[in-house]
C-alpha atoms as a PDB file:
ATOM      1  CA  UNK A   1       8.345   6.981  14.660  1.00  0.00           C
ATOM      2  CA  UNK A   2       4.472   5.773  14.626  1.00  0.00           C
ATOM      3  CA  UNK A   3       3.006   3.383  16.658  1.00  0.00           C
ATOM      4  CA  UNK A   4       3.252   0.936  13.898  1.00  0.00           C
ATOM      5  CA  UNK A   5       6.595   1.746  13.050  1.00  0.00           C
ATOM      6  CA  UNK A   6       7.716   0.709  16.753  1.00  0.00           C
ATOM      7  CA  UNK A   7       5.630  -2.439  16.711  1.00  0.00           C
ATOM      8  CA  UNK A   8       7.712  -3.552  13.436  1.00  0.00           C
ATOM      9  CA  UNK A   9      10.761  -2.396  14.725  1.00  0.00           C
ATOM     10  CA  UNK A  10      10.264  -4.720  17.824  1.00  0.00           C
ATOM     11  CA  UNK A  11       8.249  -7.203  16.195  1.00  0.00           C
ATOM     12  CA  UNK A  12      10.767  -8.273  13.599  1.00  0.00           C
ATOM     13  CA  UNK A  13      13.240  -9.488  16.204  1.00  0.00           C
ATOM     14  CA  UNK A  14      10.090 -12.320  16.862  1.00  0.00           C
ATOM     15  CA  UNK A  15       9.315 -12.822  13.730  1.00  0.00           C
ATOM     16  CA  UNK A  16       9.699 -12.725   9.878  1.00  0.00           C
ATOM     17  CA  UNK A  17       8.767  -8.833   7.829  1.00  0.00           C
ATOM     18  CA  UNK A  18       6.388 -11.232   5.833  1.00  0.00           C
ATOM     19  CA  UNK A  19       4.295 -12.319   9.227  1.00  0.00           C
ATOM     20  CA  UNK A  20       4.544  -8.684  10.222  1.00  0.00           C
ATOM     21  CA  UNK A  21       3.119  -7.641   7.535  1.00  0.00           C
ATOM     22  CA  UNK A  22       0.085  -9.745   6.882  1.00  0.00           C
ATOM     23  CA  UNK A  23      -0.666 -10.184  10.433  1.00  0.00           C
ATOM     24  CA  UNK A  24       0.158  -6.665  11.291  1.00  0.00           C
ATOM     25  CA  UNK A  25      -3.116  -4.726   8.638  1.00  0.00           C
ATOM     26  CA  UNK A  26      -4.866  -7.724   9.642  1.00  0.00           C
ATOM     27  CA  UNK A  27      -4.852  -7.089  13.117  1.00  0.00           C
ATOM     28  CA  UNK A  28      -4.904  -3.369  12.950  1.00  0.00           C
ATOM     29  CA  UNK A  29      -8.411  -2.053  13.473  1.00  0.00           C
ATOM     30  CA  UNK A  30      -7.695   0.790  11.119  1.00  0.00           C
ATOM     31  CA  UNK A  31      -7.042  -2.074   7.861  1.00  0.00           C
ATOM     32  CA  UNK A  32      -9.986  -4.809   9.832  1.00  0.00           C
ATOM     33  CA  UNK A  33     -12.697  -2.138   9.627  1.00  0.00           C
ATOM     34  CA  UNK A  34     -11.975  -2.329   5.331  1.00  0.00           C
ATOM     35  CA  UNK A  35     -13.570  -5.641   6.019  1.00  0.00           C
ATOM     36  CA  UNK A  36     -10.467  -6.858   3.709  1.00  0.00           C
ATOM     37  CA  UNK A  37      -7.552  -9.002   4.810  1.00  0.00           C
ATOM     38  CA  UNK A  38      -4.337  -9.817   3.523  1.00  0.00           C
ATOM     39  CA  UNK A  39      -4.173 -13.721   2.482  1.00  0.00           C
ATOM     40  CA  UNK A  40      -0.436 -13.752   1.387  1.00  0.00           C
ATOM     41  CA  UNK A  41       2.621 -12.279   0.980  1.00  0.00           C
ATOM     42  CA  UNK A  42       5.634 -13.346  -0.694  1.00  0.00           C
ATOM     43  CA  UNK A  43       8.942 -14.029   1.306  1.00  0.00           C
ATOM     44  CA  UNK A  44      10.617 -10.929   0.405  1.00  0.00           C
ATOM     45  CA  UNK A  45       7.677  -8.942   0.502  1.00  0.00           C
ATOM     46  CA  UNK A  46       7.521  -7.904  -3.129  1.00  0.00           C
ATOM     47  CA  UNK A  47       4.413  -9.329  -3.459  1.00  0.00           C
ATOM     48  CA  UNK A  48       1.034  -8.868  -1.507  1.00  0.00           C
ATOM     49  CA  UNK A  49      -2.658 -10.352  -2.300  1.00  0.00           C
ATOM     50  CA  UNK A  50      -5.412  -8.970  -0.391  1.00  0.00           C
ATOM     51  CA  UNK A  51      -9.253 -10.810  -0.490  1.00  0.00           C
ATOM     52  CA  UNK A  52     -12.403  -8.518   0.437  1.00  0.00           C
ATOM     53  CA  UNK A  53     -15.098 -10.570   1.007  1.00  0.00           C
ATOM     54  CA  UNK A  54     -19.218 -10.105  -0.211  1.00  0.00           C
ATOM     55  CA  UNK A  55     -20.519  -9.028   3.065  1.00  0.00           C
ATOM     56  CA  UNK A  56     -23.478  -6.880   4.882  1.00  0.00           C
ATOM     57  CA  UNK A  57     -20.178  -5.466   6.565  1.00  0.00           C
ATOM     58  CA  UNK A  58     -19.289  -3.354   3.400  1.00  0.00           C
ATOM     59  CA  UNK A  59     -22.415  -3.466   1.255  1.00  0.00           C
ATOM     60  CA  UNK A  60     -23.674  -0.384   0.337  1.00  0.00           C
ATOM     61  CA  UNK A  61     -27.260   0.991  -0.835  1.00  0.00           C
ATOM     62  CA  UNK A  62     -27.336  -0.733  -3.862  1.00  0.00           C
ATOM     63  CA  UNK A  63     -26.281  -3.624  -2.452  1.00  0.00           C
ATOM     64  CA  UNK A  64     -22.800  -3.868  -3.713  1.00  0.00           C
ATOM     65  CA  UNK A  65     -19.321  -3.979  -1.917  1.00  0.00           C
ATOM     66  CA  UNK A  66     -18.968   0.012  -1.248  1.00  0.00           C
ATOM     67  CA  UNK A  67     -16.542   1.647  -2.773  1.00  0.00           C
ATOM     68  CA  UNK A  68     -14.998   3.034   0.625  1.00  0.00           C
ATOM     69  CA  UNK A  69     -14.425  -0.326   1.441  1.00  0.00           C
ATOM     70  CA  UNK A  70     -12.467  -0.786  -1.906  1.00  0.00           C
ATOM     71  CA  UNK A  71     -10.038   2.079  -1.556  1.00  0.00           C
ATOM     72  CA  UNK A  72      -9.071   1.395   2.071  1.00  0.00           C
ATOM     73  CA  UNK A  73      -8.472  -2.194   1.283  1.00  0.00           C
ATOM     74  CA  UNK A  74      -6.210  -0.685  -1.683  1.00  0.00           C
ATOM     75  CA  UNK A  75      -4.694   2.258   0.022  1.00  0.00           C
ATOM     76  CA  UNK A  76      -1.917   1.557   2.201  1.00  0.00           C
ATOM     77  CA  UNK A  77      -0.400  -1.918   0.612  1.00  0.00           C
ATOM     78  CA  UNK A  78       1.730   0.155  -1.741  1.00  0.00           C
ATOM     79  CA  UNK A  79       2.977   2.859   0.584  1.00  0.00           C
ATOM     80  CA  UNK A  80       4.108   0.562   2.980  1.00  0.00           C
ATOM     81  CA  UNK A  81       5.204  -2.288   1.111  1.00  0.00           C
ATOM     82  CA  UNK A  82       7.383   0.071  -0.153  1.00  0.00           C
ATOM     83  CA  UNK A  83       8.697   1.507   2.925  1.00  0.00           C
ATOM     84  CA  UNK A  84       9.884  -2.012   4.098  1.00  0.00           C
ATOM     85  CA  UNK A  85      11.179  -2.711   0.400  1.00  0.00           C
ATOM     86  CA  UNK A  86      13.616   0.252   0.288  1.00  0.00           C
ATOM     87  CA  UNK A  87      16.057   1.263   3.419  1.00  0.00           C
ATOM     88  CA  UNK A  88      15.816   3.896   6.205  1.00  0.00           C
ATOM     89  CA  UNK A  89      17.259   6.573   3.912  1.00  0.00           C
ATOM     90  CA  UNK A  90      14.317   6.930   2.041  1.00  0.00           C
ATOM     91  CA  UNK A  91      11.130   8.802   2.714  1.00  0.00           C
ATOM     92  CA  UNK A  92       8.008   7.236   1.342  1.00  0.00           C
ATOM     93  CA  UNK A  93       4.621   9.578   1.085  1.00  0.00           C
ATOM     94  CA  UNK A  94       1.600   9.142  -0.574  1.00  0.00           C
ATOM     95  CA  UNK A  95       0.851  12.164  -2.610  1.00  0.00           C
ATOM     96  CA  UNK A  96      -2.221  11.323  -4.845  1.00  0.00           C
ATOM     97  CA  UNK A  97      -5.107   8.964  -5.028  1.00  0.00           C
ATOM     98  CA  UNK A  98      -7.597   8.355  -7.867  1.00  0.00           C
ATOM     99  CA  UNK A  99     -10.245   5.772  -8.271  1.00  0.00           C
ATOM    100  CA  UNK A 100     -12.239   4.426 -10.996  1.00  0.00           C
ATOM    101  CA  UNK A 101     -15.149   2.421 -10.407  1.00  0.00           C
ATOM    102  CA  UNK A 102     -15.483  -0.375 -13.883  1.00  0.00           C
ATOM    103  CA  UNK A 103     -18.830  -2.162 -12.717  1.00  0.00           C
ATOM    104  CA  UNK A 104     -20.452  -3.265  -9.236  1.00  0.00           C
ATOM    105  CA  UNK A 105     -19.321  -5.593  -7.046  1.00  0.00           C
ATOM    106  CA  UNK A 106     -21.478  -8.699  -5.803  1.00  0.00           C
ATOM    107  CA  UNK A 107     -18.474 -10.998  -4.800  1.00  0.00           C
ATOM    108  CA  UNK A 108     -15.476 -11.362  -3.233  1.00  0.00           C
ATOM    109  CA  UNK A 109     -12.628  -9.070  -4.628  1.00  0.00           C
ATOM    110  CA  UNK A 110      -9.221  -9.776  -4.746  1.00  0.00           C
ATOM    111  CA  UNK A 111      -5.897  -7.338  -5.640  1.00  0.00           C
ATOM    112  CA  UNK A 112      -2.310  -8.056  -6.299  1.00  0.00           C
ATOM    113  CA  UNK A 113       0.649  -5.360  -5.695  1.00  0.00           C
ATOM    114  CA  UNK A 114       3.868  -6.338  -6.870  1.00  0.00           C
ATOM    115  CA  UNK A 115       7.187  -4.670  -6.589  1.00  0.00           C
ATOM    116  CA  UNK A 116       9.849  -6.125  -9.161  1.00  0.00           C
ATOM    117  CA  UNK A 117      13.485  -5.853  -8.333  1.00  0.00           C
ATOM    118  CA  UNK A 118      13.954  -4.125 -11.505  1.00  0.00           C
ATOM    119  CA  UNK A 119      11.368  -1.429 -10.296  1.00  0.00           C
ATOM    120  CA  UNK A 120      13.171  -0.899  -6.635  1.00  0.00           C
ATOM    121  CA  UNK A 121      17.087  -1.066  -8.460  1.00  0.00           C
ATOM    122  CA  UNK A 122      15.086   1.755 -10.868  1.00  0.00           C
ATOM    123  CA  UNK A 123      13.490   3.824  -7.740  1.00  0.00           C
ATOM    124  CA  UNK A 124      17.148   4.222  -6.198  1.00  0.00           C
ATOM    125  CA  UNK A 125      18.432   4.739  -9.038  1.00  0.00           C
ATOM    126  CA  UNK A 126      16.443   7.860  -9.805  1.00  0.00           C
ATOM    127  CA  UNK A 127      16.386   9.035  -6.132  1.00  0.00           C
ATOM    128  CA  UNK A 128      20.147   9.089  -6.377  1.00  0.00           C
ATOM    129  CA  UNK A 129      20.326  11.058  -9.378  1.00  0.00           C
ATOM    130  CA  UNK A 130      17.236  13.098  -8.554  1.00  0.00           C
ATOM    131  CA  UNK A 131      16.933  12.975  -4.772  1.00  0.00           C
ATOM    132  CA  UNK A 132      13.316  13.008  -5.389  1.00  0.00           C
ATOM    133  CA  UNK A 133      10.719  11.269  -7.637  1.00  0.00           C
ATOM    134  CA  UNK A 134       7.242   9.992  -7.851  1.00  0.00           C
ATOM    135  CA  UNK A 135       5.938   6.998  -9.144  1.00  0.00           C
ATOM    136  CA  UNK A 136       2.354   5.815 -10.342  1.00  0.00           C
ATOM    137  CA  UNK A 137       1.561   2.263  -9.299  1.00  0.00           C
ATOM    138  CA  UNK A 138      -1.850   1.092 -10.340  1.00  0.00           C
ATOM    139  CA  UNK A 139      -3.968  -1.666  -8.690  1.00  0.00           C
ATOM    140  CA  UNK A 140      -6.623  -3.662  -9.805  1.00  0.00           C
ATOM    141  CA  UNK A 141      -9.767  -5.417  -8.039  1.00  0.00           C
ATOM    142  CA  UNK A 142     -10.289  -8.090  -9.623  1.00  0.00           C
ATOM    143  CA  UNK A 143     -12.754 -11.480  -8.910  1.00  0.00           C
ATOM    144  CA  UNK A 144     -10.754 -15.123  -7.983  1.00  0.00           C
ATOM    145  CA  UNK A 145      -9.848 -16.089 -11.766  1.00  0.00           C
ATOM    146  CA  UNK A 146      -8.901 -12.887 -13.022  1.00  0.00           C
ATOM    147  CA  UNK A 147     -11.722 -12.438 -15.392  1.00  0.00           C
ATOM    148  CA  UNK A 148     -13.258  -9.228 -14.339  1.00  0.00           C
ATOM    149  CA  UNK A 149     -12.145  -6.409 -13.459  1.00  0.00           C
ATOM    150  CA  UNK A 150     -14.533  -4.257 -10.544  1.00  0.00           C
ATOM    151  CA  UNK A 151     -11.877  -1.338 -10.130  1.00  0.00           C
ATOM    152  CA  UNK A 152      -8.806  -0.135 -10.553  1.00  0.00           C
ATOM    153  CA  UNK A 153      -6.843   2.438  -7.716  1.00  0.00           C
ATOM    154  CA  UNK A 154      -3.963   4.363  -9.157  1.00  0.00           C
ATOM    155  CA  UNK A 155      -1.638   5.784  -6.503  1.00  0.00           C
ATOM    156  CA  UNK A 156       1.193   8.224  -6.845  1.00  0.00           C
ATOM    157  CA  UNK A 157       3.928   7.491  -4.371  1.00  0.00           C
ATOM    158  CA  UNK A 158       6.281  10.393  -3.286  1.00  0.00           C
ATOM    159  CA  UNK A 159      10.266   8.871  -2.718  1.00  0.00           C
ATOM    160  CA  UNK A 160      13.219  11.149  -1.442  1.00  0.00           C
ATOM    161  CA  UNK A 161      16.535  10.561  -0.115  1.00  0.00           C
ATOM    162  CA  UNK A 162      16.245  11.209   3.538  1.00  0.00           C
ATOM    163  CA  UNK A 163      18.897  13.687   3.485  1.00  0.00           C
ATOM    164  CA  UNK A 164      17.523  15.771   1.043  1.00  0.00           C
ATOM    165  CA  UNK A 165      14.518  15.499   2.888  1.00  0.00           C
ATOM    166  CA  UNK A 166      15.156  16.693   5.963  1.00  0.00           C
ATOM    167  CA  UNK A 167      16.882  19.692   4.637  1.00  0.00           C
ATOM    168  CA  UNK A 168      14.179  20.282   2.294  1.00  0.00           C
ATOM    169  CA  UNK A 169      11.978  20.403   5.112  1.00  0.00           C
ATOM    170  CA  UNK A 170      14.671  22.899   7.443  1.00  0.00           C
ATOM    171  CA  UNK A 171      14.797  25.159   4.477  1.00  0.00           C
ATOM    172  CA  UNK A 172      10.771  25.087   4.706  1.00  0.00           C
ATOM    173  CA  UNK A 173      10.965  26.130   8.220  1.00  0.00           C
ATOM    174  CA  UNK A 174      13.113  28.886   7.852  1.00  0.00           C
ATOM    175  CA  UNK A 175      11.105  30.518   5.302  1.00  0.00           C
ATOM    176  CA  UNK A 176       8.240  30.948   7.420  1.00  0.00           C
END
Protein backbone atom coordinates (compact mmCIF):
# COMPACT_ATOMS: atom_id res chain seq x y z
CA UNK A 1 0.00 0.00 0.00
CA UNK A 2 1.53 3.63 -0.96
CA UNK A 3 2.01 6.33 1.15
CA UNK A 4 -1.09 7.87 -0.15
CA UNK A 5 -3.01 4.90 0.02
CA UNK A 6 -2.35 4.78 3.97
CA UNK A 7 -3.06 8.46 4.40
CA UNK A 8 -6.70 7.75 2.80
CA UNK A 9 -7.11 4.74 4.55
CA UNK A 10 -6.60 6.68 7.90
CA UNK A 11 -7.79 9.87 6.75
CA UNK A 12 -11.30 8.81 5.87
CA UNK A 13 -12.12 7.84 9.44
CA UNK A 14 -11.64 12.07 9.96
CA UNK A 15 -13.15 13.00 7.21
CA UNK A 16 -15.35 12.69 4.05
CA UNK A 17 -13.51 10.68 0.47
CA UNK A 18 -14.63 14.07 -1.16
CA UNK A 19 -12.26 16.31 1.38
CA UNK A 20 -9.67 13.61 0.91
CA UNK A 21 -9.61 13.94 -2.29
CA UNK A 22 -9.45 17.59 -3.13
CA UNK A 23 -7.40 18.41 -0.21
CA UNK A 24 -5.28 15.38 -0.55
CA UNK A 25 -3.57 16.42 -4.73
CA UNK A 26 -3.84 19.75 -3.35
CA UNK A 27 -1.62 19.27 -0.65
CA UNK A 28 0.59 16.74 -2.24
CA UNK A 29 3.74 18.36 -3.58
CA UNK A 30 3.81 15.89 -6.41
CA UNK A 31 -0.05 17.42 -7.84
CA UNK A 32 1.06 21.43 -6.17
CA UNK A 33 4.18 21.54 -8.36
CA UNK A 34 1.36 21.18 -11.67
CA UNK A 35 0.65 24.62 -10.38
CA UNK A 36 -3.15 23.24 -10.75
CA UNK A 37 -5.59 22.61 -7.93
CA UNK A 38 -8.67 20.86 -7.55
CA UNK A 39 -11.70 23.45 -6.86
CA UNK A 40 -14.50 20.78 -6.43
CA UNK A 41 -15.62 17.55 -6.24
CA UNK A 42 -18.93 16.13 -6.16
CA UNK A 43 -20.24 14.20 -3.00
CA UNK A 44 -19.81 10.85 -4.36
CA UNK A 45 -16.81 11.60 -6.10
CA UNK A 46 -18.01 11.02 -9.64
CA UNK A 47 -17.22 14.25 -10.50
CA UNK A 48 -13.91 16.36 -10.24
CA UNK A 49 -13.06 20.06 -11.67
CA UNK A 50 -9.59 21.07 -11.58
CA UNK A 51 -8.50 25.12 -12.35
CA UNK A 52 -4.75 25.81 -13.58
CA UNK A 53 -4.11 29.17 -13.28
CA UNK A 54 -2.04 31.83 -15.99
CA UNK A 55 1.11 32.00 -14.09
CA UNK A 56 5.13 32.64 -14.45
CA UNK A 57 4.94 29.27 -12.38
CA UNK A 58 4.03 27.19 -15.56
CA UNK A 59 4.67 29.54 -18.46
CA UNK A 60 6.81 28.32 -20.89
CA UNK A 61 9.14 29.97 -23.71
CA UNK A 62 6.53 31.24 -25.64
CA UNK A 63 4.89 32.46 -22.95
CA UNK A 64 2.02 30.13 -22.66
CA UNK A 65 0.85 27.68 -19.84
CA UNK A 66 3.43 24.66 -20.68
CA UNK A 67 2.19 21.79 -21.73
CA UNK A 68 3.93 19.69 -18.83
CA UNK A 69 1.97 21.59 -16.63
CA UNK A 70 -1.23 20.52 -18.58
CA UNK A 71 -0.73 16.78 -18.51
CA UNK A 72 0.20 16.53 -14.82
CA UNK A 73 -2.76 18.59 -13.89
CA UNK A 74 -4.74 15.93 -16.17
CA UNK A 75 -2.94 12.79 -15.31
CA UNK A 76 -3.85 11.25 -12.19
CA UNK A 77 -7.71 12.57 -11.64
CA UNK A 78 -8.94 9.61 -13.67
CA UNK A 79 -6.80 6.83 -12.29
CA UNK A 80 -7.60 7.58 -8.96
CA UNK A 81 -10.97 8.78 -9.05
CA UNK A 82 -11.49 5.58 -10.25
CA UNK A 83 -9.76 3.62 -7.71
CA UNK A 84 -11.98 5.18 -4.93
CA UNK A 85 -15.13 4.76 -7.33
CA UNK A 86 -14.82 0.95 -7.69
CA UNK A 87 -13.98 -1.53 -4.54
CA UNK A 88 -10.76 -3.20 -3.28
CA UNK A 89 -11.19 -6.08 -5.74
CA UNK A 90 -10.23 -4.19 -8.53
CA UNK A 91 -6.85 -3.19 -9.83
CA UNK A 92 -6.69 0.16 -11.52
CA UNK A 93 -3.40 0.99 -13.87
CA UNK A 94 -2.76 3.48 -16.20
CA UNK A 95 -1.56 1.95 -19.37
CA UNK A 96 -1.44 4.77 -22.05
CA UNK A 97 -1.28 8.48 -22.34
CA UNK A 98 -1.68 10.72 -25.41
CA UNK A 99 -1.91 14.42 -25.71
CA UNK A 100 -3.00 16.81 -28.23
CA UNK A 101 -2.19 20.30 -28.00
CA UNK A 102 -5.54 22.50 -29.99
CA UNK A 103 -4.04 26.14 -29.53
CA UNK A 104 -1.92 28.05 -26.73
CA UNK A 105 -2.85 28.83 -23.57
CA UNK A 106 -2.81 32.53 -22.09
CA UNK A 107 -5.45 31.94 -19.27
CA UNK A 108 -6.62 30.02 -16.71
CA UNK A 109 -7.63 26.38 -17.75
CA UNK A 110 -10.14 24.41 -16.35
CA UNK A 111 -11.08 20.33 -16.84
CA UNK A 112 -13.98 18.24 -15.83
CA UNK A 113 -13.76 14.24 -15.29
CA UNK A 114 -16.88 12.60 -14.74
CA UNK A 115 -17.67 9.05 -13.95
CA UNK A 116 -21.49 8.15 -14.61
CA UNK A 117 -23.03 5.33 -12.69
CA UNK A 118 -23.93 3.82 -15.88
CA UNK A 119 -20.12 3.81 -16.83
CA UNK A 120 -18.92 2.12 -13.28
CA UNK A 121 -22.30 -0.58 -13.35
CA UNK A 122 -20.67 -1.07 -17.20
CA UNK A 123 -16.81 -1.37 -15.93
CA UNK A 124 -17.91 -4.30 -13.45
CA UNK A 125 -19.85 -5.57 -15.59
CA UNK A 126 -17.18 -6.28 -18.17
CA UNK A 127 -14.49 -7.08 -15.53
CA UNK A 128 -16.80 -9.83 -14.40
CA UNK A 129 -17.30 -11.30 -17.64
CA UNK A 130 -13.79 -10.49 -18.85
CA UNK A 131 -11.69 -10.21 -15.70
CA UNK A 132 -9.86 -7.62 -17.54
CA UNK A 133 -10.58 -4.52 -19.72
CA UNK A 134 -9.42 -1.13 -20.66
CA UNK A 135 -11.17 1.90 -21.07
CA UNK A 136 -10.41 5.31 -22.93
CA UNK A 137 -11.56 8.33 -20.96
CA UNK A 138 -10.81 11.61 -22.62
CA UNK A 139 -10.37 15.04 -20.93
CA UNK A 140 -10.61 18.35 -22.06
CA UNK A 141 -8.90 21.82 -21.02
CA UNK A 142 -11.06 24.05 -21.52
CA UNK A 143 -11.30 28.17 -20.50
CA UNK A 144 -14.21 29.24 -17.58
CA UNK A 145 -17.33 29.28 -20.09
CA UNK A 146 -16.60 26.39 -22.05
CA UNK A 147 -15.92 28.14 -25.26
CA UNK A 148 -12.50 27.02 -26.16
CA UNK A 149 -10.97 24.26 -26.10
CA UNK A 150 -6.70 24.47 -25.32
CA UNK A 151 -6.27 20.53 -25.13
CA UNK A 152 -7.57 17.49 -24.85
CA UNK A 153 -5.66 14.27 -22.72
CA UNK A 154 -6.94 10.87 -23.65
CA UNK A 155 -6.04 8.19 -21.10
CA UNK A 156 -6.40 4.46 -21.31
CA UNK A 157 -7.15 2.97 -17.94
CA UNK A 158 -6.20 -0.74 -17.29
CA UNK A 159 -9.17 -2.57 -14.78
CA UNK A 160 -8.85 -6.29 -13.51
CA UNK A 161 -10.46 -8.29 -10.96
CA UNK A 162 -7.96 -8.55 -8.21
CA UNK A 163 -8.04 -12.18 -8.26
CA UNK A 164 -7.25 -12.61 -11.63
CA UNK A 165 -4.67 -10.27 -11.05
CA UNK A 166 -2.69 -11.57 -8.67
CA UNK A 167 -2.58 -14.89 -10.33
CA UNK A 168 -1.87 -13.32 -13.52
CA UNK A 169 1.00 -11.84 -11.97
CA UNK A 170 2.17 -15.53 -9.99
CA UNK A 171 1.90 -17.16 -13.33
CA UNK A 172 4.35 -14.20 -14.56
CA UNK A 173 6.73 -15.09 -11.91
CA UNK A 174 6.95 -18.55 -12.51
CA UNK A 175 7.78 -18.21 -16.03
CA UNK A 176 10.86 -16.45 -15.44
Amino acid sequence: MSFYQNVAKVGTKFFSLKTLLKYGFNWSPMYRRTTAKVVEVSDDISFVKIRIPYSYKNRNYANTIFGGSMFAAVDPIPMVQLVNLLDENYIVWDRSAEIKFKRPAKEALFAQFTYSEEEIASIKQQVREQNEINIEKITYLTNADQSQTFCEVKKVIYIADKAFYKEKIAKRATKK
